[in-house]
Protein backbone atom coordinates (compact mmCIF):
# COMPACT_ATOMS: atom_id res chain seq x y z
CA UNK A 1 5.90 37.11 -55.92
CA UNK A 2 3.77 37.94 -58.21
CA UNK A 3 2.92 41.58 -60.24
CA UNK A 4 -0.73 42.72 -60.10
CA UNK A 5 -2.06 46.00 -62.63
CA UNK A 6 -5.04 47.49 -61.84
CA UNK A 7 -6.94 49.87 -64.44
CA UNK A 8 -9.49 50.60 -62.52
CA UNK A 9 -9.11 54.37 -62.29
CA UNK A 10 -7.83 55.24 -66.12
CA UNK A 11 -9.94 55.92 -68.43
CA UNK A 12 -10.27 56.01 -72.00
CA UNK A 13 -12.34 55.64 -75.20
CA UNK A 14 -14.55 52.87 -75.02
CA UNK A 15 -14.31 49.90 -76.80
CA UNK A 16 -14.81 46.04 -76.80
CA UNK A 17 -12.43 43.02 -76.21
CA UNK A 18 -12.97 40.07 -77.91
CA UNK A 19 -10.56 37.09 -76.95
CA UNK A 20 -10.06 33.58 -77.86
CA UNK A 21 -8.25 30.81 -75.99
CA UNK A 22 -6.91 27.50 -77.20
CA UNK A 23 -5.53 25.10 -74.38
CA UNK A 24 -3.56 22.05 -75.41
CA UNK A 25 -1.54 19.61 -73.26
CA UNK A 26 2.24 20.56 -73.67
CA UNK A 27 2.12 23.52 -75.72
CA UNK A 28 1.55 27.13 -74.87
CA UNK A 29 -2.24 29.03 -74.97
CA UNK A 30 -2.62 29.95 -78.68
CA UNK A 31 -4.34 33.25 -78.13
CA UNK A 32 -6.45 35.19 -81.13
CA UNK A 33 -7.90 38.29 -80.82
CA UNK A 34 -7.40 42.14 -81.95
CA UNK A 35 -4.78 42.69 -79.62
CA UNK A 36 -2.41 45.39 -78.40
CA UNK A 37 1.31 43.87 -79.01
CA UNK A 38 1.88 44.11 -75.00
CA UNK A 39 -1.27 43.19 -73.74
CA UNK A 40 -0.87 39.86 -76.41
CA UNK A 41 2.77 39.19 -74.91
CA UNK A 42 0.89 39.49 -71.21
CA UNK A 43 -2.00 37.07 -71.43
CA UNK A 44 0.54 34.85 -73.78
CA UNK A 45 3.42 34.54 -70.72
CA UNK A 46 0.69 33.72 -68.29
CA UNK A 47 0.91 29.91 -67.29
CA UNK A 48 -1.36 27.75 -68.05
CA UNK A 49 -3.53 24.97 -66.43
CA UNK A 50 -2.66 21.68 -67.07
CA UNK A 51 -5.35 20.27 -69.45
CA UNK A 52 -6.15 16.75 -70.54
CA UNK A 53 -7.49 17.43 -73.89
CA UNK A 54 -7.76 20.92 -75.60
CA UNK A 55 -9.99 23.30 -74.46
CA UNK A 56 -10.81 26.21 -76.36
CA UNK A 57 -13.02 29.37 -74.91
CA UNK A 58 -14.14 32.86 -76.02
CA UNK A 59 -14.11 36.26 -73.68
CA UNK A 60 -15.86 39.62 -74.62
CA UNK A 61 -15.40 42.96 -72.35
CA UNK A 62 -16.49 46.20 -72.46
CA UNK A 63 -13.64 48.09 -71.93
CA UNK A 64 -14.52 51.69 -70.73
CA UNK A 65 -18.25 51.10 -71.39
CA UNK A 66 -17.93 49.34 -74.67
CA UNK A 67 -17.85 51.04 -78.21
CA UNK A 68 -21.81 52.43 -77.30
């Protein structure tokens, strides 16, 4: 079974989230970013696709409506 958080309802200071992903066949994601410890450990335990050659990709959210 799996564990779903929602944040839809908290609020908070606004800021942004910038991630990076790295995706390599047999190892884990390598994941960069200015990251809370937790939220690092989260995304970090989350399985991941099986890939044929790396894959690297970049996310950016606006969390609470961004740092503006």
């Amino acid at each position: 079974m799996t564990t779903s958080v929602q944040f839809a309802g908290q609020r908070g200071p606004g800021r942004d989230l910038h991630v990076e992903v790295l995706l390599a066949p047999g190892r884990p994601p390598a994941i960069y970013g200015q990251l809370e410890p937790l939220l690092h450990a989260r995304l970090a335990n989350l399985a991941a696709p099986a890939v044929r050659g790396e894959i690297a990709f970049r996310g950016s959210f606006a969390l609470f409506g961004g740092s503006s």
